[in-house]
PDB file of N, CA and C in Angstrom:
ATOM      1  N   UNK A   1     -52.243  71.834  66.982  1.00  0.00           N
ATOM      2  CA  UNK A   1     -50.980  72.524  67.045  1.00  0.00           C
ATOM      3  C   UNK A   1     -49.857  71.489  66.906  1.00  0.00           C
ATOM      4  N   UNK A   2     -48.975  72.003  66.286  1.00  0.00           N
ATOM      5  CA  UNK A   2     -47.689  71.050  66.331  1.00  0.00           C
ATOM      6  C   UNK A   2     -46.745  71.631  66.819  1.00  0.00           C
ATOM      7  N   UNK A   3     -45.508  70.631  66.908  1.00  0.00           N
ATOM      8  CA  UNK A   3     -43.990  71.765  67.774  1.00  0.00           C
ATOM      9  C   UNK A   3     -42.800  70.627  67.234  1.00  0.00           C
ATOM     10  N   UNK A   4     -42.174  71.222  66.710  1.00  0.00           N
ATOM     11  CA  UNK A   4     -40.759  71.510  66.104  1.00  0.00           C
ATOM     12  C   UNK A   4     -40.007  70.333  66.960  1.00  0.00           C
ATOM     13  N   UNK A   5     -39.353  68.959  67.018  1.00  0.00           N
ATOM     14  CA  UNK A   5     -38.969  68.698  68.039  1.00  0.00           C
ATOM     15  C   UNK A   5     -37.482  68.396  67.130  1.00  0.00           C
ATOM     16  N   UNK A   6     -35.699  67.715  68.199  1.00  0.00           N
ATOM     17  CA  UNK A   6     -34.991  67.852  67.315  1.00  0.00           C
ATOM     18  C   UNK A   6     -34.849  66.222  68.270  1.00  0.00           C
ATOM     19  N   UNK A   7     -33.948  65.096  67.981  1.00  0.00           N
ATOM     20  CA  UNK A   7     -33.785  64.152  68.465  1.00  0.00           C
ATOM     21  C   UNK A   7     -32.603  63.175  67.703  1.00  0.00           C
ATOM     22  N   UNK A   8     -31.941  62.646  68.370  1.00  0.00           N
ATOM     23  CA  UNK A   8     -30.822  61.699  67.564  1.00  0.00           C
ATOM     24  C   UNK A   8     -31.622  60.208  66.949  1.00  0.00           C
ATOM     25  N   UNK A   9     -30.881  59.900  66.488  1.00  0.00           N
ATOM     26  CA  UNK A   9     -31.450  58.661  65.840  1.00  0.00           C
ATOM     27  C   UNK A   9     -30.313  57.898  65.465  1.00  0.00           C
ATOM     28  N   UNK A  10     -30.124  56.440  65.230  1.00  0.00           N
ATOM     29  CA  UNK A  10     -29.123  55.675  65.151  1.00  0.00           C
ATOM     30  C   UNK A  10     -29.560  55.606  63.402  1.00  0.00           C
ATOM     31  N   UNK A  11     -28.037  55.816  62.684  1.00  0.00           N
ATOM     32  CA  UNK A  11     -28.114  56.041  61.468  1.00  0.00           C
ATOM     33  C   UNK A  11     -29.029  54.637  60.510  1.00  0.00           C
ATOM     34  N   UNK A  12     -29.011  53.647  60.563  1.00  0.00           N
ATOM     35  CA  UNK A  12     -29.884  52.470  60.031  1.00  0.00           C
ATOM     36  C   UNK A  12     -31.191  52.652  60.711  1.00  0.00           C
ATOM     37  N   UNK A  13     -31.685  52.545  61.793  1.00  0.00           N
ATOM     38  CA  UNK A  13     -32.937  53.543  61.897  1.00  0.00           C
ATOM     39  C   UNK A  13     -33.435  54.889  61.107  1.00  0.00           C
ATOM     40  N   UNK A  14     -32.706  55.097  61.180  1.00  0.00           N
ATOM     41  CA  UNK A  14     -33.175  56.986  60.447  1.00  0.00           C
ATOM     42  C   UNK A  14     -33.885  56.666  58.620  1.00  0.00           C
ATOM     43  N   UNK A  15     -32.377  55.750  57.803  1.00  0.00           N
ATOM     44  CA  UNK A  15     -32.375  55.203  56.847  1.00  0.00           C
ATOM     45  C   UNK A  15     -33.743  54.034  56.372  1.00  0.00           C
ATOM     46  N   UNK A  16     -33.847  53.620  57.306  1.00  0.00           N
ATOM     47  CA  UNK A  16     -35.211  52.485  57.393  1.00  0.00           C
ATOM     48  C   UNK A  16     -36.195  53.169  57.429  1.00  0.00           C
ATOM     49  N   UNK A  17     -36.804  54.450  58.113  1.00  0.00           N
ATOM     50  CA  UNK A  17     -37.826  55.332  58.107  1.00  0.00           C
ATOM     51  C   UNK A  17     -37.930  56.082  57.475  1.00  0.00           C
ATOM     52  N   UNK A  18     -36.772  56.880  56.644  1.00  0.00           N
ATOM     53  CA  UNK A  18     -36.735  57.449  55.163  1.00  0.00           C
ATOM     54  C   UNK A  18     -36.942  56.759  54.331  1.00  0.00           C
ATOM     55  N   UNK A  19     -36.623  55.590  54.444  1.00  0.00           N
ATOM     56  CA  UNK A  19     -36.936  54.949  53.146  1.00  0.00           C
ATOM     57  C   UNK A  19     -38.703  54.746  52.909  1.00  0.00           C
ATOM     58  N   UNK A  20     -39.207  54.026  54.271  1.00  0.00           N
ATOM     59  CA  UNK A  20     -40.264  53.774  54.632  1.00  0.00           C
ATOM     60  C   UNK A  20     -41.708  55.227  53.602  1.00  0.00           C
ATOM     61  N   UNK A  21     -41.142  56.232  54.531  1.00  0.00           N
ATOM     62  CA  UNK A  21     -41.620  57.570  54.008  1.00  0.00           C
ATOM     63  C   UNK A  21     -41.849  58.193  52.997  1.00  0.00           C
ATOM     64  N   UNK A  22     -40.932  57.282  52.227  1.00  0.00           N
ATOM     65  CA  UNK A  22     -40.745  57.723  50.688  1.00  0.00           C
ATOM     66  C   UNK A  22     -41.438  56.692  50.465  1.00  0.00           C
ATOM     67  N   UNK A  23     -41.329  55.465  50.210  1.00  0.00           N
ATOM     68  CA  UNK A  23     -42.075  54.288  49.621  1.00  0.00           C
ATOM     69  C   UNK A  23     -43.641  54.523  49.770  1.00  0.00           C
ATOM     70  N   UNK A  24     -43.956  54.723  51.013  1.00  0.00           N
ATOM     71  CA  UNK A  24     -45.351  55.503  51.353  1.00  0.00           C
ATOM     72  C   UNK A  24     -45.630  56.343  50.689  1.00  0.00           C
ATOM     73  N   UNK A  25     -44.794  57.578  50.068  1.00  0.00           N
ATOM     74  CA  UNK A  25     -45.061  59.086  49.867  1.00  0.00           C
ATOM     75  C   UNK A  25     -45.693  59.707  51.010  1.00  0.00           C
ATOM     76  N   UNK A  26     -44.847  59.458  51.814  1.00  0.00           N
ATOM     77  CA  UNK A  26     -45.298  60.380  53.248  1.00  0.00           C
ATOM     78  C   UNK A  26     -44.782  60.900  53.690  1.00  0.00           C
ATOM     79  N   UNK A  27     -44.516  62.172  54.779  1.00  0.00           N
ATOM     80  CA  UNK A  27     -43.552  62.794  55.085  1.00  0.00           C
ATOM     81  C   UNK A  27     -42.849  61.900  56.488  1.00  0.00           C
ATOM     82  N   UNK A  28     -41.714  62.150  56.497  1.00  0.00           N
ATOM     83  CA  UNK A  28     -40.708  61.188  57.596  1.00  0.00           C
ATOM     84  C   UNK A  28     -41.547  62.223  58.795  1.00  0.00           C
ATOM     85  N   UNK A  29     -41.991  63.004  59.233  1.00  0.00           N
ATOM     86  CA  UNK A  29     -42.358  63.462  60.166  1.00  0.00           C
ATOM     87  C   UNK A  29     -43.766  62.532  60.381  1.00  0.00           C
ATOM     88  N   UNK A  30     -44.855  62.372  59.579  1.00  0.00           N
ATOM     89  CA  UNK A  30     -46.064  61.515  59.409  1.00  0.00           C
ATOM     90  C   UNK A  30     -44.939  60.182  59.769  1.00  0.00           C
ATOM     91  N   UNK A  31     -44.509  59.621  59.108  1.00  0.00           N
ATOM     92  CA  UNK A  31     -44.007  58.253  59.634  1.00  0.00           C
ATOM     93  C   UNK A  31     -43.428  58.430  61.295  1.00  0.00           C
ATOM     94  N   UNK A  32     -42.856  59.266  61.827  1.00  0.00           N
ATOM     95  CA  UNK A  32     -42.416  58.981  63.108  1.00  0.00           C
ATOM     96  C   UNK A  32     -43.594  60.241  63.751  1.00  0.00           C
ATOM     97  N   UNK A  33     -44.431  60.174  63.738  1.00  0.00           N
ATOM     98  CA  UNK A  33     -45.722  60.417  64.713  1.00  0.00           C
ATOM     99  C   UNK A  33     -46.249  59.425  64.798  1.00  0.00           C
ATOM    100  N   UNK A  34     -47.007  59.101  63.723  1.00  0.00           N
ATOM    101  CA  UNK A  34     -47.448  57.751  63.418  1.00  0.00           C
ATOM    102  C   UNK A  34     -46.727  56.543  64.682  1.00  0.00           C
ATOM    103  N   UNK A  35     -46.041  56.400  64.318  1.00  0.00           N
ATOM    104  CA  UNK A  35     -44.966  55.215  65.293  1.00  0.00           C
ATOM    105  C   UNK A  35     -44.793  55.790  66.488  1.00  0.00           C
ATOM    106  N   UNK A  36     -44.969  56.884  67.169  1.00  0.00           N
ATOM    107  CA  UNK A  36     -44.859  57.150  68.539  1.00  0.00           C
ATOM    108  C   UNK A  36     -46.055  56.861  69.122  1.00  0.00           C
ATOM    109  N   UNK A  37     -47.180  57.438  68.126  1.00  0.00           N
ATOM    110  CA  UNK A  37     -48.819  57.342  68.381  1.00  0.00           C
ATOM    111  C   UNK A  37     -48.929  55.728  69.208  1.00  0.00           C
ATOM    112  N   UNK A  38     -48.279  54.943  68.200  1.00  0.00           N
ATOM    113  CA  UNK A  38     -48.731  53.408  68.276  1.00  0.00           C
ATOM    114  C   UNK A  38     -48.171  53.269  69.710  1.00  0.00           C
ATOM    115  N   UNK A  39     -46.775  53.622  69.522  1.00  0.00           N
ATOM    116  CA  UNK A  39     -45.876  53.398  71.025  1.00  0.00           C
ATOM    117  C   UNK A  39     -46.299  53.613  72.144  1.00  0.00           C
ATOM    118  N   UNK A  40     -47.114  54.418  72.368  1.00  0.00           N
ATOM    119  CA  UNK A  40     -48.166  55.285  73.338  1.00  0.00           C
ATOM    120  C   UNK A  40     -48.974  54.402  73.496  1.00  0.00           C
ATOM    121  N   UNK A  41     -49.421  54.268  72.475  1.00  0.00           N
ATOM    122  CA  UNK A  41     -51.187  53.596  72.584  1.00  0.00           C
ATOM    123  C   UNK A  41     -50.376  51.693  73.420  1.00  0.00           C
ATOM    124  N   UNK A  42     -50.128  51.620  72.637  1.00  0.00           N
ATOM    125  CA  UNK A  42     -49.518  49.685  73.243  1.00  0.00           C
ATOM    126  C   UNK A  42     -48.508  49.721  74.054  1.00  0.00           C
ATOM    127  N   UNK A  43     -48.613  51.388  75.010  1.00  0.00           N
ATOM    128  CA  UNK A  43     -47.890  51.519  76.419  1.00  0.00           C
ATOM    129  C   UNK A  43     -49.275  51.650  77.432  1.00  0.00           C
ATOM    130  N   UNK A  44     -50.312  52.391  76.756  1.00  0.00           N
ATOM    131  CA  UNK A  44     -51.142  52.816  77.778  1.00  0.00           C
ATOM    132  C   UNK A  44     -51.618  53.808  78.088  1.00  0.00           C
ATOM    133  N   UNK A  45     -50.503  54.430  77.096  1.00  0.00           N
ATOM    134  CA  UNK A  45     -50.681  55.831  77.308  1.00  0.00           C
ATOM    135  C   UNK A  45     -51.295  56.714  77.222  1.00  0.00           C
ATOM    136  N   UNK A  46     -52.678  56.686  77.097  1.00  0.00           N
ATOM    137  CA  UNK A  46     -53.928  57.148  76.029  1.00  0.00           C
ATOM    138  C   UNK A  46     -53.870  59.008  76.553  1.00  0.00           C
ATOM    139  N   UNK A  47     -54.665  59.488  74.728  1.00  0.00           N
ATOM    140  CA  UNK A  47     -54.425  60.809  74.867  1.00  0.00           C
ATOM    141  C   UNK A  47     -55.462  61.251  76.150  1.00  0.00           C
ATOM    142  N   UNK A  48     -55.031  62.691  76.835  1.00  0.00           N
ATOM    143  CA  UNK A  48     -56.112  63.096  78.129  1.00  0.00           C
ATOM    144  C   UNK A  48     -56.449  64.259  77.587  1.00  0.00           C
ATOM    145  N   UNK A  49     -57.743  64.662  78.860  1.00  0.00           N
ATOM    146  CA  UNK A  49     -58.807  65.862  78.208  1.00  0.00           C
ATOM    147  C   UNK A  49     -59.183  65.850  79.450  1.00  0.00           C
ATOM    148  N   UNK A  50     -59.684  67.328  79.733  1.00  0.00           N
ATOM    149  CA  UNK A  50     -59.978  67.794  80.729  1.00  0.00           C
ATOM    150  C   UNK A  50     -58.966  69.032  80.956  1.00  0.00           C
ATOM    151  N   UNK A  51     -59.183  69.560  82.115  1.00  0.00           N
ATOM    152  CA  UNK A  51     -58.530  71.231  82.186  1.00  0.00           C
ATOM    153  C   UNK A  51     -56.766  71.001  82.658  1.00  0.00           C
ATOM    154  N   UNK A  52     -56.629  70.000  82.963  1.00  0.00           N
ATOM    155  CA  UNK A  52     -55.312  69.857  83.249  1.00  0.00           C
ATOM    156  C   UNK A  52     -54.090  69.298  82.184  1.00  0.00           C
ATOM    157  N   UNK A  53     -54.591  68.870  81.212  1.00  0.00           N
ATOM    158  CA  UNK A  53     -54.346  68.126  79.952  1.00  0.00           C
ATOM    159  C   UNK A  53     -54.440  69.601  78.722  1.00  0.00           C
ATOM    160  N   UNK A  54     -55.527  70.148  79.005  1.00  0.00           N
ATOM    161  CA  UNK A  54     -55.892  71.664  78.025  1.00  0.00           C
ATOM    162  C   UNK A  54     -54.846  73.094  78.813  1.00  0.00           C
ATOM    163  N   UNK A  55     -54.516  72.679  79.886  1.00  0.00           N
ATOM    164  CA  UNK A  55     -53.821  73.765  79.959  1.00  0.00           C
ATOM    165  C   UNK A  55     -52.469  73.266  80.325  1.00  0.00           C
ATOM    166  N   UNK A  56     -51.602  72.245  80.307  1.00  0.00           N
ATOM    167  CA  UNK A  56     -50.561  71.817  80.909  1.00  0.00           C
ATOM    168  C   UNK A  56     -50.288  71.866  82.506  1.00  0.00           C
ATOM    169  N   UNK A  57     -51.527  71.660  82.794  1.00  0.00           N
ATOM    170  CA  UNK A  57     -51.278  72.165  84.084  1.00  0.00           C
ATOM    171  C   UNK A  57     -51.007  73.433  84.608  1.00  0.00           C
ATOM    172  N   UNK A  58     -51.037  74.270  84.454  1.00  0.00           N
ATOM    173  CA  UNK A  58     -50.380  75.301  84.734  1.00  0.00           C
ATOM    174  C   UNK A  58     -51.979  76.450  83.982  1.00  0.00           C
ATOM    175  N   UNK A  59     -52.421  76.970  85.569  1.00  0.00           N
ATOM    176  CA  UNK A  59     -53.464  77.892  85.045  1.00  0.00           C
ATOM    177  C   UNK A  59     -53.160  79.334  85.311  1.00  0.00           C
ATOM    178  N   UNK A  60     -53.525  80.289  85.114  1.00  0.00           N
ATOM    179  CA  UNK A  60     -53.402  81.359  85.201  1.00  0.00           C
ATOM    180  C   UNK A  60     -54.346  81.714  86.042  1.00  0.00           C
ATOM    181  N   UNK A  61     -54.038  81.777  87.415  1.00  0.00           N
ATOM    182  CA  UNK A  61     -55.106  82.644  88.467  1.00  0.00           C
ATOM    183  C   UNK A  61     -54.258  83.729  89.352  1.00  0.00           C
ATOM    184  N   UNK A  62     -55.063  84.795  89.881  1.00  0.00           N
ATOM    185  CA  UNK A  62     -54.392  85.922  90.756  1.00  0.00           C
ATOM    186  C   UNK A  62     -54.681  85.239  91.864  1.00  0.00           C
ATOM    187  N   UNK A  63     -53.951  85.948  93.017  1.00  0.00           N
ATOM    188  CA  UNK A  63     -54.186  85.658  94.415  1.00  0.00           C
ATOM    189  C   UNK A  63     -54.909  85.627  94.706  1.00  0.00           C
ATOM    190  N   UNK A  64     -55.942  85.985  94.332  1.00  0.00           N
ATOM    191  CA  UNK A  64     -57.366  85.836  95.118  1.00  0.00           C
ATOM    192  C   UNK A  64     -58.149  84.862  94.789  1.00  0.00           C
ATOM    193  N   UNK A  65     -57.719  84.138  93.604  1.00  0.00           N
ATOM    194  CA  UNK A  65     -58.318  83.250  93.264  1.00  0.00           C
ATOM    195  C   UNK A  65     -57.797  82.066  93.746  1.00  0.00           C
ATOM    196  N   UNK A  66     -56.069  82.115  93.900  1.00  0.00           N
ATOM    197  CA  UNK A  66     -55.936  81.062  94.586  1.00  0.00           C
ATOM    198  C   UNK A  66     -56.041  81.146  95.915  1.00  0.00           C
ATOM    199  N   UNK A  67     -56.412  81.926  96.752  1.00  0.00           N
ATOM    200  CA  UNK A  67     -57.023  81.959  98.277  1.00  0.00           C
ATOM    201  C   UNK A  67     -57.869  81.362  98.570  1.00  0.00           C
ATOM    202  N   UNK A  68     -58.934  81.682  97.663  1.00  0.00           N
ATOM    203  CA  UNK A  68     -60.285  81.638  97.211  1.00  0.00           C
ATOM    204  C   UNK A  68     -60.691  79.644  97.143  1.00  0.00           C
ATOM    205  N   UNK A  69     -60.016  78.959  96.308  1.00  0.00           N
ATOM    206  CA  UNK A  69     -59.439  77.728  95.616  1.00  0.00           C
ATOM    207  C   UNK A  69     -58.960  77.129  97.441  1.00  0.00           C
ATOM    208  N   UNK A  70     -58.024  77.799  97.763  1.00  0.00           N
ATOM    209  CA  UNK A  70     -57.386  76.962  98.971  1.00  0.00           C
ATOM    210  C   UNK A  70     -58.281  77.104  99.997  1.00  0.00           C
ATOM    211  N   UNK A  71     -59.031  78.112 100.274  1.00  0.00           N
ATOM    212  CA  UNK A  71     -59.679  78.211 101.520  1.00  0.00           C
ATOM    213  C   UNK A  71     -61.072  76.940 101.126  1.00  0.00           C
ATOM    214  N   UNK A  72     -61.279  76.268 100.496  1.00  0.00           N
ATOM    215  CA  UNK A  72     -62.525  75.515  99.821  1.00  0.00           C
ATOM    216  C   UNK A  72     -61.690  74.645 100.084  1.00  0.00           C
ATOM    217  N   UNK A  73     -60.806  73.780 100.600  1.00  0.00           N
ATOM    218  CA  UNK A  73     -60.442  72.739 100.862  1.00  0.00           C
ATOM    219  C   UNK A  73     -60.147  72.661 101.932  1.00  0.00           C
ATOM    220  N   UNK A  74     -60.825  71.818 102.701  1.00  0.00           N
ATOM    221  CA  UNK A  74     -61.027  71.266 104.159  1.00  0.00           C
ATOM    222  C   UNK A  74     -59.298  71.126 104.505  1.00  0.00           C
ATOM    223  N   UNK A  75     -59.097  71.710 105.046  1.00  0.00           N
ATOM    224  CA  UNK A  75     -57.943  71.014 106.494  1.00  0.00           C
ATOM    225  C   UNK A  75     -56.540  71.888 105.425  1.00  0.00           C
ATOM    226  N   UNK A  76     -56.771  71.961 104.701  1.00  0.00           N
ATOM    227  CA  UNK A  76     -55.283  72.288 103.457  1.00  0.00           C
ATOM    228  C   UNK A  76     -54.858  73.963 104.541  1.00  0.00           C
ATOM    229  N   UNK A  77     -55.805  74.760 104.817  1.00  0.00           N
ATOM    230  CA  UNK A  77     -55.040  76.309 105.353  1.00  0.00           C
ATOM    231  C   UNK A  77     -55.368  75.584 106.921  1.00  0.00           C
ATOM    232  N   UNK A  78     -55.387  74.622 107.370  1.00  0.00           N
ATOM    233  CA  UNK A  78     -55.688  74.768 108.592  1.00  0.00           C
ATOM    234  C   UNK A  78     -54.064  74.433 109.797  1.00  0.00           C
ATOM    235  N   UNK A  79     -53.688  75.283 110.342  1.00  0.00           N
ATOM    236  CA  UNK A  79     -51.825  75.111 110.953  1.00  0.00           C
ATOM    237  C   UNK A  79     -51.771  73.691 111.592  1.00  0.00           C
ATOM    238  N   UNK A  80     -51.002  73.304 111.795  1.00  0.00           N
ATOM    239  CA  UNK A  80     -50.608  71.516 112.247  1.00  0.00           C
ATOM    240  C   UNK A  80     -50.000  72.262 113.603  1.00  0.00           C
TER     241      UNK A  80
END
């Protein structure tokens, strides 16, 4: 999946990566993925997997499921 993003750019930047894009024959969108990819990667940032990464966090359960979920964890419903 992809998503639409909008962002400023300092005009000799912008110009340096169009140009880049074209010299390549690539699209300026492929050139600045590409270069974030790297930015990521030689930050640390490596891509994740697993159910929290596949769903943004954010799952879809009813109340009973999250009762269900909380009562399975030691001490979490228990009053202070």
């Amino acid at each position: 999946m992809r998503r639409k993003v909008g962002t400023v750019l300092d005009e000799a930047l912008f110009r340096r990566a169009r140009l880049e894009s074209a010299r390549q024959g690539r699209t300026l969108s492929e050139i600045l993925a590409e270069a974030l990819e790297g930015y990521l990667e030689r930050e640390g940032r490596h891509g994740t997997s697993g159910v929290v990464a596949d769903t943004w966090a954010v799952l879809s359960l009813d109340k009973a499921q999250v009762k269900k979920i909380l009562a399975e964890e030691p001490g979490l419903l228990d009053p202070r």
